[in-house]
N, C-alpha and C. Protein backbone atom coordinates (compact mmCIF):
# COMPACT_ATOMS: atom_id res chain seq x y z
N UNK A 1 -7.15 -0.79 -19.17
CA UNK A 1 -8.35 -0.63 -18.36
C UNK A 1 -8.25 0.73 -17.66
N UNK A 2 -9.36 1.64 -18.05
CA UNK A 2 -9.36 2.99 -17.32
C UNK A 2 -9.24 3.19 -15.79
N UNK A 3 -9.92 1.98 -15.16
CA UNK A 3 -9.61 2.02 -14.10
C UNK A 3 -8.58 1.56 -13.43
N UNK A 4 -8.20 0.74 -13.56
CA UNK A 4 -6.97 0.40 -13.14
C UNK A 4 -5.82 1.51 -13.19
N UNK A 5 -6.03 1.75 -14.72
CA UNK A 5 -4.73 2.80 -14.81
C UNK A 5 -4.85 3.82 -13.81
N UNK A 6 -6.10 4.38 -13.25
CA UNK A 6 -6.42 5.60 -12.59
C UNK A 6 -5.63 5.35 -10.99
N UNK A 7 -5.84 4.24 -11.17
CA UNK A 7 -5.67 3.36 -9.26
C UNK A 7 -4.40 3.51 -9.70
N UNK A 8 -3.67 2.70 -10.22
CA UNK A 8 -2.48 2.54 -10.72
C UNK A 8 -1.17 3.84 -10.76
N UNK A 9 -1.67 4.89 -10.90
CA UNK A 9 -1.26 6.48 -11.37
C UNK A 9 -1.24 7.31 -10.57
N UNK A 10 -1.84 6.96 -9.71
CA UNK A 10 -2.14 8.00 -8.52
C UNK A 10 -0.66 8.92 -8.05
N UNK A 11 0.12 8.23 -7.71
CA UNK A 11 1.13 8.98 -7.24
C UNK A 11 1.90 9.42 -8.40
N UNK A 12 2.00 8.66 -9.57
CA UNK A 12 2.89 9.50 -10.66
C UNK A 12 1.93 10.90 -10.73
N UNK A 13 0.84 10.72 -10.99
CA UNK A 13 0.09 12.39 -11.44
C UNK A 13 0.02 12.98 -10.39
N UNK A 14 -0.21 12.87 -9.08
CA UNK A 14 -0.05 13.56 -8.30
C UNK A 14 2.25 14.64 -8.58
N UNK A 15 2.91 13.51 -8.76
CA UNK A 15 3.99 13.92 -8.70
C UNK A 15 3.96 15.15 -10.17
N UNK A 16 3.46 14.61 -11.10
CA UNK A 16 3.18 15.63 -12.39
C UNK A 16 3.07 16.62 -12.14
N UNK A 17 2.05 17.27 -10.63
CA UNK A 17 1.57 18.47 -10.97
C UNK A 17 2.80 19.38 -10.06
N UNK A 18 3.92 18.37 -9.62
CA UNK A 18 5.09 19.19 -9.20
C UNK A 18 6.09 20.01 -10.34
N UNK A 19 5.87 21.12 -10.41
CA UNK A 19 7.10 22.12 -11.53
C UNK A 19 8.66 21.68 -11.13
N UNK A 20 9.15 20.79 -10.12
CA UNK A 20 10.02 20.49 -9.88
C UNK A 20 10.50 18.65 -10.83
N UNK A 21 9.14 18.21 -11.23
CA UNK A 21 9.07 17.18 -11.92
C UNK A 21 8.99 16.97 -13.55
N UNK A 22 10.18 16.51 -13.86
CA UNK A 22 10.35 17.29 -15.52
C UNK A 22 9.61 16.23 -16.64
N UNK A 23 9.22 14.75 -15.88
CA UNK A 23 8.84 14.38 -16.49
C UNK A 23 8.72 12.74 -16.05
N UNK A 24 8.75 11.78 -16.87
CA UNK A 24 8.46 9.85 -15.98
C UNK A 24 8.99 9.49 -17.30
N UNK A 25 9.43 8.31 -17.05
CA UNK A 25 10.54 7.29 -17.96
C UNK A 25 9.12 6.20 -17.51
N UNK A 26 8.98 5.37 -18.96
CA UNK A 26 8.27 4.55 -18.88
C UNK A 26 9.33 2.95 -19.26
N UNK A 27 8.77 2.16 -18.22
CA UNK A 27 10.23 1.14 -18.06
C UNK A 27 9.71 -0.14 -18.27
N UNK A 28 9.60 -1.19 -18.74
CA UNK A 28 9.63 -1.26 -20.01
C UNK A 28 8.34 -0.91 -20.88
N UNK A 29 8.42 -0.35 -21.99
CA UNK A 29 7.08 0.10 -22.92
C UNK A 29 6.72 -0.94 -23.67
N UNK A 30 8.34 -2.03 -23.77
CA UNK A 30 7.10 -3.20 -24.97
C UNK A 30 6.43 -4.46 -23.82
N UNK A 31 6.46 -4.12 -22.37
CA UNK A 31 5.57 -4.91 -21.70
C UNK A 31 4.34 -5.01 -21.73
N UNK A 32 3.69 -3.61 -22.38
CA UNK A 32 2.54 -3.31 -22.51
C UNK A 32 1.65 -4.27 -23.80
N UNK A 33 0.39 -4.29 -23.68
CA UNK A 33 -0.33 -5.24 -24.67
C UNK A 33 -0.32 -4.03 -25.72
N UNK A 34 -1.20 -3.12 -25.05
CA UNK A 34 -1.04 -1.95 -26.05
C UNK A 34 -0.13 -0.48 -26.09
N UNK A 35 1.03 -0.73 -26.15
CA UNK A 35 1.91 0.58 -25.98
C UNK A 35 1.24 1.82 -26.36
N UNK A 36 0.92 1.81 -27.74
CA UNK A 36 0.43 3.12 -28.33
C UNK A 36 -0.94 3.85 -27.20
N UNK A 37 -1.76 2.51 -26.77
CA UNK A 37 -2.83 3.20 -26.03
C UNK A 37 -2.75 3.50 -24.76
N UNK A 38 -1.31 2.79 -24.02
CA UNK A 38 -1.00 3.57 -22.83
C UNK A 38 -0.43 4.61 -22.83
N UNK A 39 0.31 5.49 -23.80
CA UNK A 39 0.62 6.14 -23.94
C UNK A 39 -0.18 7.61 -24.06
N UNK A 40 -0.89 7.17 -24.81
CA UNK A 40 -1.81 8.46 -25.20
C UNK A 40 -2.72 8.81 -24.17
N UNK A 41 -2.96 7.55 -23.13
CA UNK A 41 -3.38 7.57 -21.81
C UNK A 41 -2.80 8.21 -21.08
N UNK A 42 -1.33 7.87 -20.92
CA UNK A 42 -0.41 9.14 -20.10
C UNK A 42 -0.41 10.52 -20.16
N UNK A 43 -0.51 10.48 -21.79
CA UNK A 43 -0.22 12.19 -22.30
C UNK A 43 -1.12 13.00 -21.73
N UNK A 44 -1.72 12.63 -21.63
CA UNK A 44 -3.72 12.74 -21.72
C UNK A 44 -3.23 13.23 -20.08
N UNK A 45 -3.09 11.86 -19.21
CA UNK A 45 -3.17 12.36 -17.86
C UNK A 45 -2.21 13.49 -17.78
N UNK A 46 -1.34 13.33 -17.96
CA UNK A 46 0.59 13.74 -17.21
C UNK A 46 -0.16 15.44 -17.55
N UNK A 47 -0.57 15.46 -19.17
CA UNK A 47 -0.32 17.18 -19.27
C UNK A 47 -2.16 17.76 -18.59
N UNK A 48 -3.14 16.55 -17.94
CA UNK A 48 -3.95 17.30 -17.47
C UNK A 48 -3.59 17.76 -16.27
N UNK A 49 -2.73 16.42 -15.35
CA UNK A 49 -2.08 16.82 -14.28
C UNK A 49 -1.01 18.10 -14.10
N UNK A 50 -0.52 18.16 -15.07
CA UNK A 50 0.44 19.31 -14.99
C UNK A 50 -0.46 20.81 -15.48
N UNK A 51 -1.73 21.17 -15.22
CA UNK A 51 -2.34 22.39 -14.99
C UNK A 51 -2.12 23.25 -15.90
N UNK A 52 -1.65 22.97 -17.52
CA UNK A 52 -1.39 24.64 -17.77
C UNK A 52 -0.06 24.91 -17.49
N UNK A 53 0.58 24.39 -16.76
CA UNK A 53 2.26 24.24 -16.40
C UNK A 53 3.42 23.57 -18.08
N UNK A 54 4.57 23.47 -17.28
CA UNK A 54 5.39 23.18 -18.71
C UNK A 54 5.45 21.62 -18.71
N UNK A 55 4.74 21.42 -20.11
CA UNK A 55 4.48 20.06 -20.68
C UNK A 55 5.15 18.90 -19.90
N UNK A 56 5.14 17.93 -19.24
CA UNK A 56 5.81 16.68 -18.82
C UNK A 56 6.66 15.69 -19.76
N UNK A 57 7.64 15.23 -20.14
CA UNK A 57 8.49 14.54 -20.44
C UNK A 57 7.74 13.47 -21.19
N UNK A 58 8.12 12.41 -21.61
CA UNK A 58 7.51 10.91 -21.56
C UNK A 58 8.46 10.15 -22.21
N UNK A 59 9.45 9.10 -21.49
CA UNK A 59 10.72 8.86 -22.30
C UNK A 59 10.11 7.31 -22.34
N UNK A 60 10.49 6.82 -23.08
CA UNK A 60 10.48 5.12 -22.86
C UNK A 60 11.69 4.22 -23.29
N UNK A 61 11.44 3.48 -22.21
CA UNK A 61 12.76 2.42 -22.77
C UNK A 61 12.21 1.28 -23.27
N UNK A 62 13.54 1.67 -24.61
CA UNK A 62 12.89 0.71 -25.95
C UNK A 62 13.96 0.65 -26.50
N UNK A 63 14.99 -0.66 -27.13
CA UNK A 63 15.87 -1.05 -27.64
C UNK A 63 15.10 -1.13 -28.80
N UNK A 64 16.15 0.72 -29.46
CA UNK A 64 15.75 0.40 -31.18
C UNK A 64 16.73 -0.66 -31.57
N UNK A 65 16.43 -1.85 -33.24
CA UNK A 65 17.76 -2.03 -33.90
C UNK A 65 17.97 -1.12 -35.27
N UNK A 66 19.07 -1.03 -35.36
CA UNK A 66 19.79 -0.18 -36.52
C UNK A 66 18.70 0.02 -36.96
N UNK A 67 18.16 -0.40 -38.22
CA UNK A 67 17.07 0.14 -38.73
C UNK A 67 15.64 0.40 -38.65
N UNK A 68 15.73 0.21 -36.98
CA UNK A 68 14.22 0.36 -36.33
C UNK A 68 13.62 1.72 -35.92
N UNK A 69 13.00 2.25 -36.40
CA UNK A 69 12.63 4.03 -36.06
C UNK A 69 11.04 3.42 -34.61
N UNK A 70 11.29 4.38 -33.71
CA UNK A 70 10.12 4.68 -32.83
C UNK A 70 9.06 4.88 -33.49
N UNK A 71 7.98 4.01 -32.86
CA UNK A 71 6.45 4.50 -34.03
C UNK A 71 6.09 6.06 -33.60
N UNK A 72 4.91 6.11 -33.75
CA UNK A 72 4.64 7.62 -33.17
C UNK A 72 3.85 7.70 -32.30
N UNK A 73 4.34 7.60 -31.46
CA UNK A 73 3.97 7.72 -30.00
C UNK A 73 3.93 9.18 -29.76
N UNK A 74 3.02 9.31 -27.87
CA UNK A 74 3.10 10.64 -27.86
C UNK A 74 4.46 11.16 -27.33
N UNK A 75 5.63 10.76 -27.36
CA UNK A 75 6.69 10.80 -26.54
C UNK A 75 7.62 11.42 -26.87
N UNK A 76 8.97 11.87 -25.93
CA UNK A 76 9.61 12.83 -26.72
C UNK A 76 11.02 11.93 -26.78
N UNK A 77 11.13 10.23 -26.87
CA UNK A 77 12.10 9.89 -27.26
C UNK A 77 12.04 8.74 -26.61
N UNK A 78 13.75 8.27 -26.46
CA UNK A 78 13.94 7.12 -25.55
C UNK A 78 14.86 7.35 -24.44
N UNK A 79 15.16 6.58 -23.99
CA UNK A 79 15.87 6.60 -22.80
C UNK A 79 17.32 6.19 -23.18
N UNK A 80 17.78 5.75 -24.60
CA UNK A 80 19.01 6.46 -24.90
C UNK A 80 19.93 5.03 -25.24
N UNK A 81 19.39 3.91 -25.17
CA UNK A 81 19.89 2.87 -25.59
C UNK A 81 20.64 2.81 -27.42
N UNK A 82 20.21 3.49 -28.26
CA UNK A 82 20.60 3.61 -29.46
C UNK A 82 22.06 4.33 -28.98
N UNK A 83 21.79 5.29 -28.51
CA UNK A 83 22.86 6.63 -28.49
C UNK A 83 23.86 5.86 -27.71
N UNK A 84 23.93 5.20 -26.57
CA UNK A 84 24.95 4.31 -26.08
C UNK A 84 25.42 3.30 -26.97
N UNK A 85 24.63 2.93 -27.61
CA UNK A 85 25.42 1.68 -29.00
C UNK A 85 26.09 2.62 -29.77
N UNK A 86 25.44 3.48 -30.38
CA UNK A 86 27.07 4.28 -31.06
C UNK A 86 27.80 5.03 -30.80
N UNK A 87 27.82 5.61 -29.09
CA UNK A 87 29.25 5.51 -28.54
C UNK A 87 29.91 4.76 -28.72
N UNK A 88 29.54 3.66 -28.33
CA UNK A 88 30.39 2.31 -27.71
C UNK A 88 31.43 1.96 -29.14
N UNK A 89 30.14 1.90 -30.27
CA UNK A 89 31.21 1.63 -32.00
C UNK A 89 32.32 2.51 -31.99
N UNK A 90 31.89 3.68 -31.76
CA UNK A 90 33.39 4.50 -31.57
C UNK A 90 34.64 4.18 -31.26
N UNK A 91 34.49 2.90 -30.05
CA UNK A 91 35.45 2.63 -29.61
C UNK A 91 35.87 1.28 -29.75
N UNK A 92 35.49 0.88 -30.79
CA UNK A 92 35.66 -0.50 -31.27
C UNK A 92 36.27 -0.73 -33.00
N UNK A 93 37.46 -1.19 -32.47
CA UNK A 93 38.21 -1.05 -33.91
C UNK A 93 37.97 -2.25 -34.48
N UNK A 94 37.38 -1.91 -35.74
CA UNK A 94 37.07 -3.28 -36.19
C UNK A 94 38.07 -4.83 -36.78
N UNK A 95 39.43 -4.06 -36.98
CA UNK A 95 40.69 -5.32 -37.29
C UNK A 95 40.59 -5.80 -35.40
N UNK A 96 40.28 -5.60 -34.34
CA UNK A 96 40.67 -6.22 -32.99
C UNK A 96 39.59 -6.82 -32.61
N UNK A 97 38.74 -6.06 -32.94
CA UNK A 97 37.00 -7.43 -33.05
C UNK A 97 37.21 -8.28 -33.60
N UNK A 98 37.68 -8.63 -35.08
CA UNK A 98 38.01 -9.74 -35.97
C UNK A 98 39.21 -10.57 -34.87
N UNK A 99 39.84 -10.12 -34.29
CA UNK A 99 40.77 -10.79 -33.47
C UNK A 99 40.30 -11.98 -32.63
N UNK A 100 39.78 -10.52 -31.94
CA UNK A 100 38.72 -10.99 -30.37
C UNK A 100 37.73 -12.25 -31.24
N UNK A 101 37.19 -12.32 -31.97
CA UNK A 101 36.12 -13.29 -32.42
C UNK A 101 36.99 -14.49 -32.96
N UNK A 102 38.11 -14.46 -33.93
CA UNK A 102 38.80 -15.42 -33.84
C UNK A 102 39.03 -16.25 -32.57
N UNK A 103 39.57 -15.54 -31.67
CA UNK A 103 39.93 -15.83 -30.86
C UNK A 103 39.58 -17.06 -30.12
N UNK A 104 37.91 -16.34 -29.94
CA UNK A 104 36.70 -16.83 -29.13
C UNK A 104 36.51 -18.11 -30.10
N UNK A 105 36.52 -18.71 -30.86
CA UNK A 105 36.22 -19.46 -32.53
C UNK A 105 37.21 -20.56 -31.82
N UNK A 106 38.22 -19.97 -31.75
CA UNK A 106 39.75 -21.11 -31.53
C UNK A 106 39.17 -21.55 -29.92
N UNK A 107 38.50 -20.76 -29.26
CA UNK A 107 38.87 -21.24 -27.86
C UNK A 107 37.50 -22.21 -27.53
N UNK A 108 36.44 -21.57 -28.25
CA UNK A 108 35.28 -22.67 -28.06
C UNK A 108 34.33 -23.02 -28.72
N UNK A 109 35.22 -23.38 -29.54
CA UNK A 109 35.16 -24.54 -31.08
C UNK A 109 33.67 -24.26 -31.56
N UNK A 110 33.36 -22.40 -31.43
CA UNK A 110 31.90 -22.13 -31.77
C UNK A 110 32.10 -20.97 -32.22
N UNK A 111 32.09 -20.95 -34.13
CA UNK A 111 32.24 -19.95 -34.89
C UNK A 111 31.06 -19.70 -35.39
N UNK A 112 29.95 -19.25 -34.82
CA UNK A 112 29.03 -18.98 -35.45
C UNK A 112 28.97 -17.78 -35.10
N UNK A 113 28.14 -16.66 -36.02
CA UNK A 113 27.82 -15.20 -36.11
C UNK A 113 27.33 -14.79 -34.79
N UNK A 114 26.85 -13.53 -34.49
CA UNK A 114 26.45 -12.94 -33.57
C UNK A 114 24.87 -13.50 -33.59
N UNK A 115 24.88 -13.61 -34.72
CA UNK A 115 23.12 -13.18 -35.46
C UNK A 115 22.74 -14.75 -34.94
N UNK A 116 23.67 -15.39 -35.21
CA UNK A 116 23.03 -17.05 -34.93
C UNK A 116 22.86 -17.85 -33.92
N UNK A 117 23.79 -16.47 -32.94
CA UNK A 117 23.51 -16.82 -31.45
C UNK A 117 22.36 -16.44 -31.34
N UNK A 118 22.57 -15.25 -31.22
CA UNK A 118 21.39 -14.51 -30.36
C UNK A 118 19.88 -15.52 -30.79
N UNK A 119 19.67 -15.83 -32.30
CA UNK A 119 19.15 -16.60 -32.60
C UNK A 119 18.72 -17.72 -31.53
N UNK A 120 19.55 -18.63 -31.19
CA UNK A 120 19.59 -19.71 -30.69
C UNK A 120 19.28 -19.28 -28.97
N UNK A 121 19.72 -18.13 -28.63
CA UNK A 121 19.20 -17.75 -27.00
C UNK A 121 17.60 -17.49 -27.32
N UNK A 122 17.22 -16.52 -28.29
CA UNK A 122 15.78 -16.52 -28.35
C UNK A 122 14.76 -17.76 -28.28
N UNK A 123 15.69 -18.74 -28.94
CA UNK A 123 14.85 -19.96 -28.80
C UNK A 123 15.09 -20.62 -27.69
N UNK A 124 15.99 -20.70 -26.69
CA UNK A 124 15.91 -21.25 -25.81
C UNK A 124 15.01 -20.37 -24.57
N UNK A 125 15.19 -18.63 -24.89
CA UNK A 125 14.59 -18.23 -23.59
C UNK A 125 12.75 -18.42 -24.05
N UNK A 126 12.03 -18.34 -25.10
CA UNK A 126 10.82 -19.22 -25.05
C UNK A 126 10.91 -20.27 -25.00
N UNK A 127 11.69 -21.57 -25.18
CA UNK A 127 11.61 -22.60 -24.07
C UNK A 127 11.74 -22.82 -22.38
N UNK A 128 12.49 -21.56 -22.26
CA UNK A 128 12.76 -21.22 -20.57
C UNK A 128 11.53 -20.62 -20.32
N UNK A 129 11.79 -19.79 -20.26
CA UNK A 129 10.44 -18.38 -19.79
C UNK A 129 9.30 -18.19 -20.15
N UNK A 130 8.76 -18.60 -21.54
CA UNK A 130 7.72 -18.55 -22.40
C UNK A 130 6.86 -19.89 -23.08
N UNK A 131 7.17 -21.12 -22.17
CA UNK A 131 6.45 -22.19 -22.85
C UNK A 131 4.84 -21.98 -22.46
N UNK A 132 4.61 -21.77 -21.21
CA UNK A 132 3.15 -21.52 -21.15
C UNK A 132 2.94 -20.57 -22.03
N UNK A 133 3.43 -19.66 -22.16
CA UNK A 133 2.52 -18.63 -23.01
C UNK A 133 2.77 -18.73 -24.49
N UNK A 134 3.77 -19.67 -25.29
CA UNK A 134 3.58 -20.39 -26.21
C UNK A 134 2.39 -21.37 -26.29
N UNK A 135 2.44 -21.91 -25.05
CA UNK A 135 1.38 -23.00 -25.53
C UNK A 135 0.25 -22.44 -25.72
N UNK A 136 0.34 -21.51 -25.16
CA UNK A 136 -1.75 -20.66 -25.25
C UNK A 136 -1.95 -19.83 -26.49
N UNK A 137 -0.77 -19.57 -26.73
CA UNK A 137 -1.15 -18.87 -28.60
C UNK A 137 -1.14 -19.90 -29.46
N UNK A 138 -0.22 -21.15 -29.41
CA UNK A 138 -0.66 -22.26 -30.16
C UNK A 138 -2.11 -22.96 -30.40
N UNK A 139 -2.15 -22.96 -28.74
CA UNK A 139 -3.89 -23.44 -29.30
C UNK A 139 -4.87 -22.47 -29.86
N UNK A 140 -4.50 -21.58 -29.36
CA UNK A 140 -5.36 -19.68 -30.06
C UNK A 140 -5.25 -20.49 -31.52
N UNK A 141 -4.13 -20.02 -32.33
CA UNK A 141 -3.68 -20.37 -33.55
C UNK A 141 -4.37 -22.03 -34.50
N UNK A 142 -4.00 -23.14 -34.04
CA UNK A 142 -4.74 -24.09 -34.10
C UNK A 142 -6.27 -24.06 -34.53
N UNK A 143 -6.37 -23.40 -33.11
CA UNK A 143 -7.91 -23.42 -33.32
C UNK A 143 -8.50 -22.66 -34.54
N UNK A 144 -7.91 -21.64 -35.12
CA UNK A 144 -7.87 -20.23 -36.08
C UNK A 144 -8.06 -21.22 -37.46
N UNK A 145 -7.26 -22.35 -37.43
CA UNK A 145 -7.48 -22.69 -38.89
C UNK A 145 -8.57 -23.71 -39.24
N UNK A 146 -9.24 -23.51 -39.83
CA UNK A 146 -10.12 -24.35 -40.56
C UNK A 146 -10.41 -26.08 -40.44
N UNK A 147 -11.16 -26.61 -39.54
CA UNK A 147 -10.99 -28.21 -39.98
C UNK A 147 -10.72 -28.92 -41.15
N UNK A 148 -11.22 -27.80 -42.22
CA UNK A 148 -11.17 -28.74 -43.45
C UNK A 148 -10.52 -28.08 -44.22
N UNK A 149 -9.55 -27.91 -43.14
CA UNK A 149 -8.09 -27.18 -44.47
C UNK A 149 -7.55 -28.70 -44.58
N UNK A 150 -6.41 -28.82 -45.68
CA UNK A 150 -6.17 -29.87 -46.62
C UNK A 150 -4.54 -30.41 -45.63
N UNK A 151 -3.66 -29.22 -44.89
CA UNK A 151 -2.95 -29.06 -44.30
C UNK A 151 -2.86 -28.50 -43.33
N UNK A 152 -3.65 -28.88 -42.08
CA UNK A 152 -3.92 -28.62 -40.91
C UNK A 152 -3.15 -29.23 -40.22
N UNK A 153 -2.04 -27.95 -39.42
CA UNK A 153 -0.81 -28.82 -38.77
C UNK A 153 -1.68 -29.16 -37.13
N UNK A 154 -0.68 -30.24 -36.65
CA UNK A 154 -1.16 -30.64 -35.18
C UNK A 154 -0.45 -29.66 -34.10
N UNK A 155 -0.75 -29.36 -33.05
CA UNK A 155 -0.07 -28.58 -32.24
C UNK A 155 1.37 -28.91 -31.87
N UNK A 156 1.99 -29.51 -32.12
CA UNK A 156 3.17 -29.65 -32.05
C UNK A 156 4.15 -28.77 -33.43
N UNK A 157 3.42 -29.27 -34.34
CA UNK A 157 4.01 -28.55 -35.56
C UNK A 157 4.04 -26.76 -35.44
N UNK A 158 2.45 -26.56 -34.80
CA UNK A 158 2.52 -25.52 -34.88
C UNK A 158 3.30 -24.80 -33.67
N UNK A 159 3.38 -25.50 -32.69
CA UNK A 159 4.39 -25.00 -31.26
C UNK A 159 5.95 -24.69 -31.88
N UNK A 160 6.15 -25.56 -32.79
CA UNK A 160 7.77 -25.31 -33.29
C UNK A 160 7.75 -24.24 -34.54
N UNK A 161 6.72 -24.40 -35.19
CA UNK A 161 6.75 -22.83 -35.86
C UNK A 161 7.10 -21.89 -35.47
N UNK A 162 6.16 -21.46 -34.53
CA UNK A 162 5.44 -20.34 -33.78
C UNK A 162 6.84 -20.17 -33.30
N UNK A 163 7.64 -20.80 -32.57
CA UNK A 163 8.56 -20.37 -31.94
C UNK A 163 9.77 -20.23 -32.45
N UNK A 164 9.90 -20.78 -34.02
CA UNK A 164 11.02 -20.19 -34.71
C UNK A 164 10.84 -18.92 -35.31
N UNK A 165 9.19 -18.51 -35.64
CA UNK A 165 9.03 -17.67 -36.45
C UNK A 165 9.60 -16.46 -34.98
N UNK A 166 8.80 -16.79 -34.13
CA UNK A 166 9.16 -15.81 -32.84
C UNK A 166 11.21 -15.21 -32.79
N UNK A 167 11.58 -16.53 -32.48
CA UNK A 167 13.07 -16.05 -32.83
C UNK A 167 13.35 -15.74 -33.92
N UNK A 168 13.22 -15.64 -35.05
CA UNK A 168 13.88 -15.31 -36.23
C UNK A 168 13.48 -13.69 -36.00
N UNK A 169 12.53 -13.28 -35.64
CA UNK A 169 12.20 -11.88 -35.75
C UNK A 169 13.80 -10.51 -35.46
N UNK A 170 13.98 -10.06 -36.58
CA UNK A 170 15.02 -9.00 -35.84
C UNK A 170 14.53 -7.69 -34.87
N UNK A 171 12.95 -7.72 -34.62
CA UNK A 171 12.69 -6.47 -33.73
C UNK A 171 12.57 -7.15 -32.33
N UNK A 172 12.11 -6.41 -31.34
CA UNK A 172 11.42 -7.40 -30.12
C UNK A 172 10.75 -7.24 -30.61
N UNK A 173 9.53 -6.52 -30.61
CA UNK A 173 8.03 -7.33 -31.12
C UNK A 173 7.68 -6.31 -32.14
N UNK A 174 6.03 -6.60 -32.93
CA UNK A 174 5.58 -5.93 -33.84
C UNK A 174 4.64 -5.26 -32.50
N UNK A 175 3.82 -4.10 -33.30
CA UNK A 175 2.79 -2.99 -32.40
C UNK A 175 1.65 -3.43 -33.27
N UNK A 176 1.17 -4.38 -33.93
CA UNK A 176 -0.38 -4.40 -34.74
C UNK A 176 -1.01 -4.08 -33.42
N UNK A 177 -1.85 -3.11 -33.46
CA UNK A 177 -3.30 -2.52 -32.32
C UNK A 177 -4.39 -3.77 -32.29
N UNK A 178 -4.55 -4.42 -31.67
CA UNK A 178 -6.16 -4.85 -31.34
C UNK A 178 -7.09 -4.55 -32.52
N UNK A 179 -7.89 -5.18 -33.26
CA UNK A 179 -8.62 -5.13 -34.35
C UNK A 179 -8.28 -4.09 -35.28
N UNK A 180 -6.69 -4.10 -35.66
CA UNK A 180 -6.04 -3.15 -36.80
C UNK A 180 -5.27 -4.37 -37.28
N UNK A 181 -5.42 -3.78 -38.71
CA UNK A 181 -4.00 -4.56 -39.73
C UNK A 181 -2.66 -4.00 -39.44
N UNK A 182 -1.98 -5.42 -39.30
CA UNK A 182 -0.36 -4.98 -39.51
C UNK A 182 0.20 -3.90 -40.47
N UNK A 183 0.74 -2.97 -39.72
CA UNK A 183 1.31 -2.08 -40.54
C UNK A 183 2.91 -2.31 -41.59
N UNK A 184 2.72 -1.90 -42.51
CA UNK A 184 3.78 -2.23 -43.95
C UNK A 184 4.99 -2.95 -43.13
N UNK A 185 5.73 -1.57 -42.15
CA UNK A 185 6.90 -2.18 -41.31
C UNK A 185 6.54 -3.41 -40.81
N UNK A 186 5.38 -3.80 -39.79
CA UNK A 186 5.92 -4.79 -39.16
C UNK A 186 5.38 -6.00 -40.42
N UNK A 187 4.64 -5.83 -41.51
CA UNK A 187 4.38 -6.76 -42.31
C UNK A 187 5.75 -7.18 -42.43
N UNK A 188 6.68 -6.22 -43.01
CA UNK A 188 8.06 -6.31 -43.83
C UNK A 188 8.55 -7.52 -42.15
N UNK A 189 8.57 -7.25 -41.29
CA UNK A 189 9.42 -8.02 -40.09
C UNK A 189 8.82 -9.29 -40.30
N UNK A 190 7.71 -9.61 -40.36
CA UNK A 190 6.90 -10.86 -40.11
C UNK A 190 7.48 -11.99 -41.13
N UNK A 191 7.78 -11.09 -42.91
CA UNK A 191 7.87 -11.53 -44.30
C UNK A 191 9.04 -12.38 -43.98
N UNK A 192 9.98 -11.40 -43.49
CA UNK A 192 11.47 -11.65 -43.27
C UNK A 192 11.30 -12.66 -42.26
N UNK A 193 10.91 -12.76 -40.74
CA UNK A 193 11.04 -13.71 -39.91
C UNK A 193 10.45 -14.99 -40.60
N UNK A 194 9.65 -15.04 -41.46
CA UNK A 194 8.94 -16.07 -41.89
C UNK A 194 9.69 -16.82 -42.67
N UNK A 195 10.41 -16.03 -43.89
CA UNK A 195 11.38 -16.54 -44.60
C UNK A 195 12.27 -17.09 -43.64
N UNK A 196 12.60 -16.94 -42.59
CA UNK A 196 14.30 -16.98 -42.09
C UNK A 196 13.84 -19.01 -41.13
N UNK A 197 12.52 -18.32 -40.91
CA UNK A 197 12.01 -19.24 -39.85
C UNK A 197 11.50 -20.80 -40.86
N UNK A 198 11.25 -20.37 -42.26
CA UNK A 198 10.97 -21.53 -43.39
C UNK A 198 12.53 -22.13 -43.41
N UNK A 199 13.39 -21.64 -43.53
CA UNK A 199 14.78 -21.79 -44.12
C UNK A 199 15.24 -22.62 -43.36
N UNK A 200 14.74 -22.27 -41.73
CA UNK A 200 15.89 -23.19 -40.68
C UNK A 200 14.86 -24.41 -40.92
N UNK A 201 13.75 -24.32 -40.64
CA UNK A 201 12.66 -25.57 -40.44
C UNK A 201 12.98 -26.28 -41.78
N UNK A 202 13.36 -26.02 -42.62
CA UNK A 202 13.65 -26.47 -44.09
C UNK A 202 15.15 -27.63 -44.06
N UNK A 203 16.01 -27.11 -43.25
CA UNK A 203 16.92 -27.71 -42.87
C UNK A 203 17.64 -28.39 -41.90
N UNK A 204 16.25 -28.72 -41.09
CA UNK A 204 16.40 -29.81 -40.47
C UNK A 204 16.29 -31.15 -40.63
């Protein structure tokens, strides 16, 4: 909302048009509904605010994974979360990880992967933090399909979907824009969470 943002901004653009101000860290960027369009909102303000002066910064914090590239934003990066993960590998020998994880295996009789945790916290923190706002895309969803589809799940079915497909995802979220098609990447995330999210529901 233009206005809001304007109310909202006041003191960052005012601070913009300081040459002593190199630039604003945007904290978190995937809070936004639409990242890409607050952004270009910023650019827009930050370099009108900055007069003709030297361009303003725009960092955001955003946990890439390994094979996750920044879309194209107007920005000149992140705030450095990648670059701290491969320090850190540097210093992690991988025969003493295998140790350390044994270890952890023997001590609490829970050998499962990294991947199958984290798994299992995703699903519990949308049962913690996110059931209302599960429940309101469920009925969104619900409502989306057809009465006289042949396999029209009940909201329950679709509440436990929705929320495996949600955890299975390896990004935090996809960026589809407001009346745009999913782009190839996040198609490819959705394909994969879908598969991963059929597989567990398959084996229960």
């Amino acid at each position: 909302d233009p206005d809001v943002f304007e109310l909202t901004h006041q003191l960052v653009l005012e601070l913009a048009a300081d040459k002593r101000l190199a630039g604003v860290r945007v904290d978190p960027v995937d809070g936004r509904r639409d990242p890409a369009q607050y952004l270009q909102m910023l650019r827009r303000a930050l370099d009108q605010a900055a007069q003709g002066g030297e361009r303003p910064v725009i960092l955001v914090e955003k946990i890439l994974e390994r094979d996750e590239e920044l879309p194209p934003w107007p920005v000149e990066g992140t705030t450095g979360y990648e670059f701290a993960a491969d320090v850190t590998g540097l210093f992690i020998d991988p025969a003493g990880a295998e140790a350390i994880r044994l270890s952890c295996a023997a001590a609490t009789g829970d050998s499962r992967t990294f991947t199958a945790r984290a798994t299992e916290a995703k699903r519990r923190g949308i049962d913690v933090l996110f059931a209302a706002r599960l429940g309101h895309v469920c009925a969104r969803m619900t409502r989306a399909v057809p009465r006289s589809a042949a396999s029209r799940p009940n909201p329950a079915e679709m509440s436990v979907a929705l929320q495996e497909l949600s955890a299975q995802l390896e990004v935090y979220r996809t960026y589809r824009r407001p009346g745009e098609r999913a782009t190839s990447g996040d198609r490819r995330q959705l394909d994969h969470a879908a598969g991963a999210a059929r597989n567990h529901l398959a084996g229960r």
